[in-house]
Protein backbone atom coordinates (compact mmCIF):
# COMPACT_ATOMS: atom_id res chain seq x y z
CA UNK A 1 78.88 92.14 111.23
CA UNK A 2 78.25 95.77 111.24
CA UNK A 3 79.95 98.59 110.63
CA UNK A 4 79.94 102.50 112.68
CA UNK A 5 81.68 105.33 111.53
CA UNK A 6 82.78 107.18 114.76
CA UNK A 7 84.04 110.53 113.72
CA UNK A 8 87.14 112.25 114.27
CA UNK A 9 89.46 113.73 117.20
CA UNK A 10 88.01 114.21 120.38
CA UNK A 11 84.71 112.29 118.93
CA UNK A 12 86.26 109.31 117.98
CA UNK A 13 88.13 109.14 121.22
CA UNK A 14 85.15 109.62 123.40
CA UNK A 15 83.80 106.10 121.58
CA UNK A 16 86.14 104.29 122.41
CA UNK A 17 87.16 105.45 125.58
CA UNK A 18 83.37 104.47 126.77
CA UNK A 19 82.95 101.22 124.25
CA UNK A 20 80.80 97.83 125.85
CA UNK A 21 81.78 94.90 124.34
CA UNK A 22 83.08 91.33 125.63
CA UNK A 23 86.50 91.80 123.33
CA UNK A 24 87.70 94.54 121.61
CA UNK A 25 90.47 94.16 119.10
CA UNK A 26 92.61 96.62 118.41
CA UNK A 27 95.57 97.23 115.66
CA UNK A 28 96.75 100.15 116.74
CA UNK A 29 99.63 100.47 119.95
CA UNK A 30 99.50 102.63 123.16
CA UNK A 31 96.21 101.43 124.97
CA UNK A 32 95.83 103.73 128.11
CA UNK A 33 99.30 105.66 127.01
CA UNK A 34 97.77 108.40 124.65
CA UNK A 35 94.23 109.33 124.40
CA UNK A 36 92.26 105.88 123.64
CA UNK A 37 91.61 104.68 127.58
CA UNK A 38 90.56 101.38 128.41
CA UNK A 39 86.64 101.09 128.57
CA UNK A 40 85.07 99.67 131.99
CA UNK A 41 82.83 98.37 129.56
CA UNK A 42 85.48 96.55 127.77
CA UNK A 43 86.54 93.11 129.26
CA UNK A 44 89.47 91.95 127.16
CA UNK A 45 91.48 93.72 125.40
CA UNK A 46 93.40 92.31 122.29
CA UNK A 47 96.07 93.55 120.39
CA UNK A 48 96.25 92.18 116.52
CA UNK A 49 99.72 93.60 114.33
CA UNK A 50 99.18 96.25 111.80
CA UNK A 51 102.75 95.29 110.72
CA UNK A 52 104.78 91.96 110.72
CA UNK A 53 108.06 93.83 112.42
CA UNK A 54 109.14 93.57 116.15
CA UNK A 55 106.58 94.39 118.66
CA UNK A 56 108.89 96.25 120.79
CA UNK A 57 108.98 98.63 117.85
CA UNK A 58 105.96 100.17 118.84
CA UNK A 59 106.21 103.62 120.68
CA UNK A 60 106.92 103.63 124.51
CA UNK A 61 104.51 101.43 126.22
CA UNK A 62 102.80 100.15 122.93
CA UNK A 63 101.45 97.03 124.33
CA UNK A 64 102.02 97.25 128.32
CA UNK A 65 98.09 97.81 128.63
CA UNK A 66 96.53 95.30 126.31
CA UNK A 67 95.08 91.48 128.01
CA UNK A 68 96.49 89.40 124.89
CA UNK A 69 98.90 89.95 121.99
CA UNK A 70 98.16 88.39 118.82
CA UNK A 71 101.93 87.27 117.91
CA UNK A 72 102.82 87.68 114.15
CA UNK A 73 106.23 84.93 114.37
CA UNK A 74 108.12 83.43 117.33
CA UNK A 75 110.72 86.05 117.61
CA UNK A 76 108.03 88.00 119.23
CA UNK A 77 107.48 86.33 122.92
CA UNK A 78 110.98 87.14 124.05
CA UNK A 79 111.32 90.60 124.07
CA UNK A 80 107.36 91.16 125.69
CA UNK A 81 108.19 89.20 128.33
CA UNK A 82 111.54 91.01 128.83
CA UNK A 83 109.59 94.57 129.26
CA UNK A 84 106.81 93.05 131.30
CA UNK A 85 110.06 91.63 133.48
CA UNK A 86 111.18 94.84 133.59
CA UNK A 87 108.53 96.98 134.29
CA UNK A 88 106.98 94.90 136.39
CA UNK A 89 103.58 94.66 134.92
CA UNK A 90 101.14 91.52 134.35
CA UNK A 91 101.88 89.19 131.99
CA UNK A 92 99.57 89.15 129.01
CA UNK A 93 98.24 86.23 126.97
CA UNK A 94 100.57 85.57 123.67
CA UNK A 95 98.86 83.76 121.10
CA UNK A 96 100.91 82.08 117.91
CA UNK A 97 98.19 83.90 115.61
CA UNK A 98 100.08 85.71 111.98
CA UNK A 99 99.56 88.57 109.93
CA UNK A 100 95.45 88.54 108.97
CA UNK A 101 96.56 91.27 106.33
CA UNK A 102 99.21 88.33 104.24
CA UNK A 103 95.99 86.52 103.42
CA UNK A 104 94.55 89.39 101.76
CA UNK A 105 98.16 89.97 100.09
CA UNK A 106 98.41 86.37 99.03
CA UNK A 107 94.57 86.07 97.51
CA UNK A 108 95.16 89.38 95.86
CA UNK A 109 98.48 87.92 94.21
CA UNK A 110 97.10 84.99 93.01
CA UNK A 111 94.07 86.91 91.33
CA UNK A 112 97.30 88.98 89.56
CA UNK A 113 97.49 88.96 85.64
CA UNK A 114 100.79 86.56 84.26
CA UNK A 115 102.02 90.04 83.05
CA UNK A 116 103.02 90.90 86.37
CA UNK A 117 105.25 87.70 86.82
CA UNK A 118 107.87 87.99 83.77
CA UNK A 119 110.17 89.98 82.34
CA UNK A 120 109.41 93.62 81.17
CA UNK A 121 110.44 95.83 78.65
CA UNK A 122 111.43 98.55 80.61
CA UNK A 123 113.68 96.74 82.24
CA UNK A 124 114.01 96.56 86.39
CA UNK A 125 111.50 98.47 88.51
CA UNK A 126 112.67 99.50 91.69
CA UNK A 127 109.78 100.61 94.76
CA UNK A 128 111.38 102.94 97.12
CA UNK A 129 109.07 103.10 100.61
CA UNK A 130 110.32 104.46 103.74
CA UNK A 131 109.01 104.64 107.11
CA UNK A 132 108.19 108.36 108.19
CA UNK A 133 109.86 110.95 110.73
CA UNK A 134 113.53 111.96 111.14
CA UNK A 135 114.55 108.60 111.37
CA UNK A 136 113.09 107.42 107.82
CA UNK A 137 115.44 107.75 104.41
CA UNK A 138 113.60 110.27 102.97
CA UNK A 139 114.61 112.73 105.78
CA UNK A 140 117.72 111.17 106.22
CA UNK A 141 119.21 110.70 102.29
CA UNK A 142 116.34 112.40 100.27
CA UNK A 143 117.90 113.46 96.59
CA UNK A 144 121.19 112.17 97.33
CA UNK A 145 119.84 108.64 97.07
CA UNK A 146 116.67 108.99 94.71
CA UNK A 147 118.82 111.13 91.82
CA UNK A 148 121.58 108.56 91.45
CA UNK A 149 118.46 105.96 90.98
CA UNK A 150 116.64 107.73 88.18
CA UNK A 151 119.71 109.03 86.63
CA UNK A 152 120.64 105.50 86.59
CA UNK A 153 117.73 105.08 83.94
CA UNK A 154 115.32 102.71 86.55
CA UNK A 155 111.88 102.85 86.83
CA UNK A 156 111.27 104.56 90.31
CA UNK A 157 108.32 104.51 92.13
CA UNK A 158 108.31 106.39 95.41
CA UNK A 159 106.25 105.30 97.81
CA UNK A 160 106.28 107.79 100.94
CA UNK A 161 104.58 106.17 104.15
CA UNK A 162 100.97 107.57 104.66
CA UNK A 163 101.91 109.68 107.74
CA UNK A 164 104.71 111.38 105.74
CA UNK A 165 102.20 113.85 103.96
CA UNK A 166 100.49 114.65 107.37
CA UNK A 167 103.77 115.16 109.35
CA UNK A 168 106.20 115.67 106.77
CA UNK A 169 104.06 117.14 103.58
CA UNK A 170 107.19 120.04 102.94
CA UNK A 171 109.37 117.33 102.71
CA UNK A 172 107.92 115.50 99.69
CA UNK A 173 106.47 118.73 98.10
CA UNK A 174 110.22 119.65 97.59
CA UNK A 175 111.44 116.41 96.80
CA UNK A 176 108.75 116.05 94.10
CA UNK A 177 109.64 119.62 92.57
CA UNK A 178 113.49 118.54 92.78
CA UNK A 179 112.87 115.33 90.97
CA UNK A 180 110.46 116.37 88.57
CA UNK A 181 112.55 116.28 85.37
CA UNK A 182 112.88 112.42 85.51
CA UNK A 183 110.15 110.96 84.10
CA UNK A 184 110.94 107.66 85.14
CA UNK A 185 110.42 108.65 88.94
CA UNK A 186 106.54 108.79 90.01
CA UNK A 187 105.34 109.13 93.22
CA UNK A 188 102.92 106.68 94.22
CA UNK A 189 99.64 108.54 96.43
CA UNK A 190 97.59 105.22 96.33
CA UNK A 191 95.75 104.23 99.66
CA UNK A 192 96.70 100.84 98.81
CA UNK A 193 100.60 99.43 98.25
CA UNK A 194 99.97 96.26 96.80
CA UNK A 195 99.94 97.44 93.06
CA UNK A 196 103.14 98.99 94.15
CA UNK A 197 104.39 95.99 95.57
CA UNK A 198 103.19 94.04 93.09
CA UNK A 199 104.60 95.45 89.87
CA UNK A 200 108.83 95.90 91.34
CA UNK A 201 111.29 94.08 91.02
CA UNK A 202 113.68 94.88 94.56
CA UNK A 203 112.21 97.24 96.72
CA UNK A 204 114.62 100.12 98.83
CA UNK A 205 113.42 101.25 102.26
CA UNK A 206 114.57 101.75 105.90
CA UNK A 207 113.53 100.23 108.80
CA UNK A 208 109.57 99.78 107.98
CA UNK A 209 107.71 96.90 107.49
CA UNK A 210 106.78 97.03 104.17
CA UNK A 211 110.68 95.35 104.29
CA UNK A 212 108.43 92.06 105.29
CA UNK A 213 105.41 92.45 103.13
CA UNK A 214 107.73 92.94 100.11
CA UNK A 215 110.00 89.78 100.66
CA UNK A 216 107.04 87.47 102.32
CA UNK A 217 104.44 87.78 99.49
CA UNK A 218 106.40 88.93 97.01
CA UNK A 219 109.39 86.77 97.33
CA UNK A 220 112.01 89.42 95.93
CA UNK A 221 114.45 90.86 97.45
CA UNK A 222 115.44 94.22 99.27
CA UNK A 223 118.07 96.69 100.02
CA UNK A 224 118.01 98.29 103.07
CA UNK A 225 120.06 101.43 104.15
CA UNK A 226 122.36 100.89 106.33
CA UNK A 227 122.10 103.02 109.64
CA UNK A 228 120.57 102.66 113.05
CA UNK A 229 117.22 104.55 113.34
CA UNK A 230 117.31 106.36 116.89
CA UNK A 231 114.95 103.83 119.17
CA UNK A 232 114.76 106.40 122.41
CA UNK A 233 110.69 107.14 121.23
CA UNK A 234 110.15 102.73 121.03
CA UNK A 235 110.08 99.78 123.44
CA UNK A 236 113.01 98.57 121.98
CA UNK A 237 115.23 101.24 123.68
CA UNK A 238 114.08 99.83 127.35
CA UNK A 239 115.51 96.44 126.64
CA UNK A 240 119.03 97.62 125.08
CA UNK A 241 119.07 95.12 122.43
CA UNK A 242 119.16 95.09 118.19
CA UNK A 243 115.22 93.77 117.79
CA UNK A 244 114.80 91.54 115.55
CA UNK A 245 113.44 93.10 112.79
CA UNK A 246 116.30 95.06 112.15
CA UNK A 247 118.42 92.13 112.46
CA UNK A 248 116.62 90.43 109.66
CA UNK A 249 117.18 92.45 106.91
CA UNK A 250 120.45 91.81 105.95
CA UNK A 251 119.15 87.62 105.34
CA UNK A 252 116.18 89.29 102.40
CA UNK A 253 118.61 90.73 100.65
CA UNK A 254 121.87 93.13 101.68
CA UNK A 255 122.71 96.61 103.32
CA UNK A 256 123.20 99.74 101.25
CA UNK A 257 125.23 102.50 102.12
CA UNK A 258 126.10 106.16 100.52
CA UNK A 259 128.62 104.74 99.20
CA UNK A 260 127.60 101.84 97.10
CA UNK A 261 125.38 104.51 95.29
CA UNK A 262 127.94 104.84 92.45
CA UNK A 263 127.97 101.42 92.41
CA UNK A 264 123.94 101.17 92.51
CA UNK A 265 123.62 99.78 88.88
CA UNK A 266 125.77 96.65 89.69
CA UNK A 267 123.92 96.06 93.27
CA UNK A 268 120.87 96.15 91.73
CA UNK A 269 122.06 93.56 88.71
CA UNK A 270 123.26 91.18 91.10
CA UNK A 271 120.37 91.21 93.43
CA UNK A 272 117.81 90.72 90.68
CA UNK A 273 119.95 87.99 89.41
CA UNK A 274 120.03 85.96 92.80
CA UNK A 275 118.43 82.70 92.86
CA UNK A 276 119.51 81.65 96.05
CA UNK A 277 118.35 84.37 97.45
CA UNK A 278 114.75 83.79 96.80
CA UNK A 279 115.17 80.48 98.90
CA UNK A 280 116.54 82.25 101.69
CA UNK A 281 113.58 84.79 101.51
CA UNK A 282 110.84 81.68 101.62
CA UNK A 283 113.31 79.87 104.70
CA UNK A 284 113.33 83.59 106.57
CA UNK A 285 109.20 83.59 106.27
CA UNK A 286 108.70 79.71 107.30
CA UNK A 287 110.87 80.11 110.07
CA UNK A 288 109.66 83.89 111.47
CA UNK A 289 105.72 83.76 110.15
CA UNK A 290 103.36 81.72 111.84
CA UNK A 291 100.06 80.78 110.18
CA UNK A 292 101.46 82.59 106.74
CA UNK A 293 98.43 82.81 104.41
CA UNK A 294 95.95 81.20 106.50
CA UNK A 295 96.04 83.29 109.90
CA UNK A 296 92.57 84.82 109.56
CA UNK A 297 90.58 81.30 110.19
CA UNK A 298 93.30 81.24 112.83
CA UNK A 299 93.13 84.36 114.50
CA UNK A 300 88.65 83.92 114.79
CA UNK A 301 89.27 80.43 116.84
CA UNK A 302 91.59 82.25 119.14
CA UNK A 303 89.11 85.46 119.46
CA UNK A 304 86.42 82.82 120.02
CA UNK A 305 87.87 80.73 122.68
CA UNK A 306 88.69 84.36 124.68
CA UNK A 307 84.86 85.46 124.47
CA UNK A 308 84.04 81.69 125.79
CA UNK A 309 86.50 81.67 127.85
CA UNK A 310 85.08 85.30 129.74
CA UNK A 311 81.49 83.95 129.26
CA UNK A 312 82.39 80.70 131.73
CA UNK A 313 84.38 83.30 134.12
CA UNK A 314 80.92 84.76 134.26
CA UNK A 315 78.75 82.09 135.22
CA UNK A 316 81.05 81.26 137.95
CA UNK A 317 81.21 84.53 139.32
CA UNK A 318 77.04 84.24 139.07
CA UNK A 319 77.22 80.98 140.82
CA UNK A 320 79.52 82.41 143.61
């Protein structure tokens, strides 16, 4: 394995829009949509989650251009072949593959110290992290929901999603300034959640998929705001239908509104103190995850049998 830094912008693009390879695998949506164009050198392209959520979360035509889909859970298949119905376009390959990045999660929380696993002085630590743009609940509920938290004497971190302080970097400037005279509210700039992650106790958030990461590897719970994030910009809008994703949160823990913030002290309490709960949590990621823990070995076989599978294709078309 080797790796090739390939710039930036225009740079980058140019790479990939001119790559050679048998398979490329990709994490990120919108193949032939936005400005990374499918090679002529590339003979399969494969589309791997960045993100345990619903697929047809993605932007407009996230996946429409890709030869195989590397399906996180079962809940996927549906609503892919529903667009491709719909818009008419060929079917691609749907493989029952995982999340590659829960393995990393899960070795890295079984290489955790026992002080992250018991109870801590400082009582519960709550991990607020929202998804970004208008739609996210930092631009939707901002101080109204993140005062009434630290005034409520919890240790807050606030996690803002990375493309927040690219898109949205006024935002959290003046949220930080606003917030600044509660010490137990800290922003967390890390390029990496899982300390984060690791070290609360419920997590708050919106419609991202941290929602998953949190509850699958973590096995806690989580509150999610209550609203319906405007899905005209996502696949999901094409198929008039709740996805999935946002279907599921209410079964890892409940909805929060404006109004229970008052009441956010006793929510929190009663969550934290939830047994059952966790059960549900571990039946939600058996039943919705495939390959949990173990879809990396997975996910090579798969890659493998495509690249064999292209390499006979090509002796027959030699024999021809």
């Amino acid at each position: 394995m080797t790796a090739r830094y390939i710039g930036k912008g225009d740079k980058a693009f140019a790479v990939l829009n001119m790559l050679e390879a048998d398979v490329c695998i990709m994490t990120t949506p919108g193949l032939d949509v936005l400005q990374i164009k499918r090679s002529r050198g590339v003979r399969h392209y494969a589309h791997i989650v960045h993100a345990a959520g619903s697929g047809i979360l993605y932007r407009l035509f996230g996946l429409d251009h890709y030869d195989s889909f590397f399906s996180p859970g079962p809940q996927q298949e549906g609503p892919i072949r529903k667009l491709e119905k719909l818009r008419g376009i060929k079917p691609k390959q749907i493989l029952h593959s995982g999340c590659p990045y829960f393995d990393v999660f899960m070795e890295q929380k079984r290489n955790l110290g026992k002080e992250q696993h018991g109870e801590r002085e400082d009582g519960i630590r709550i991990l607020v992290a929202p998804t970004w743009g208008s739609s996210g609940l930092l631009s939707r509920y901002g101080q109204s929901l993140l005062k009434p938290l630290a005034e409520a004497g919890y240790q807050v971190v606030v996690r803002p999603h990375p493309q927040s302080r690219m898109v949205e970097s006024e935002l959290l400037e003046s949220l930080e300034h606003e917030l600044s005279a509660w010490p137990n509210l800290v922003w967390d700039k890390s390029s990496n959640g899982f300390e984060a992650m690791s070290s609360a106790d419920i997590l708050i958030s919106d419609y991202s998929s941290i929602i998953f990461d949190f509850a699958y590897v973590m096995e806690r719970p989580v509150l999610t705001m209550d609203f319906t994030p405007d899905l005209s910009p996502y696949d999901a809008y094409d198929l008039g239908e709740t996805p999935w994703a946002l279907q599921a949160h209410k079964r890892l823990g409940r909805k929060l509104t404006l109004d229970d913030i008052p009441n956010i002290a006793e929510i929190v309490e009663e969550l934290h103190n939830d047994k059952e709960l966790k059960e549900q949590i571990l039946i939600e990621r058996d039943n919705n995850v495939y390959n949990f823990g173990k879809a990396g070995p997975v996910i090579a076989d798969q890659l493998i049998a495509i690249r064999n599978s292209l390499k006979e294709k090509n002796k027959g078309n030699n024999h021809a």
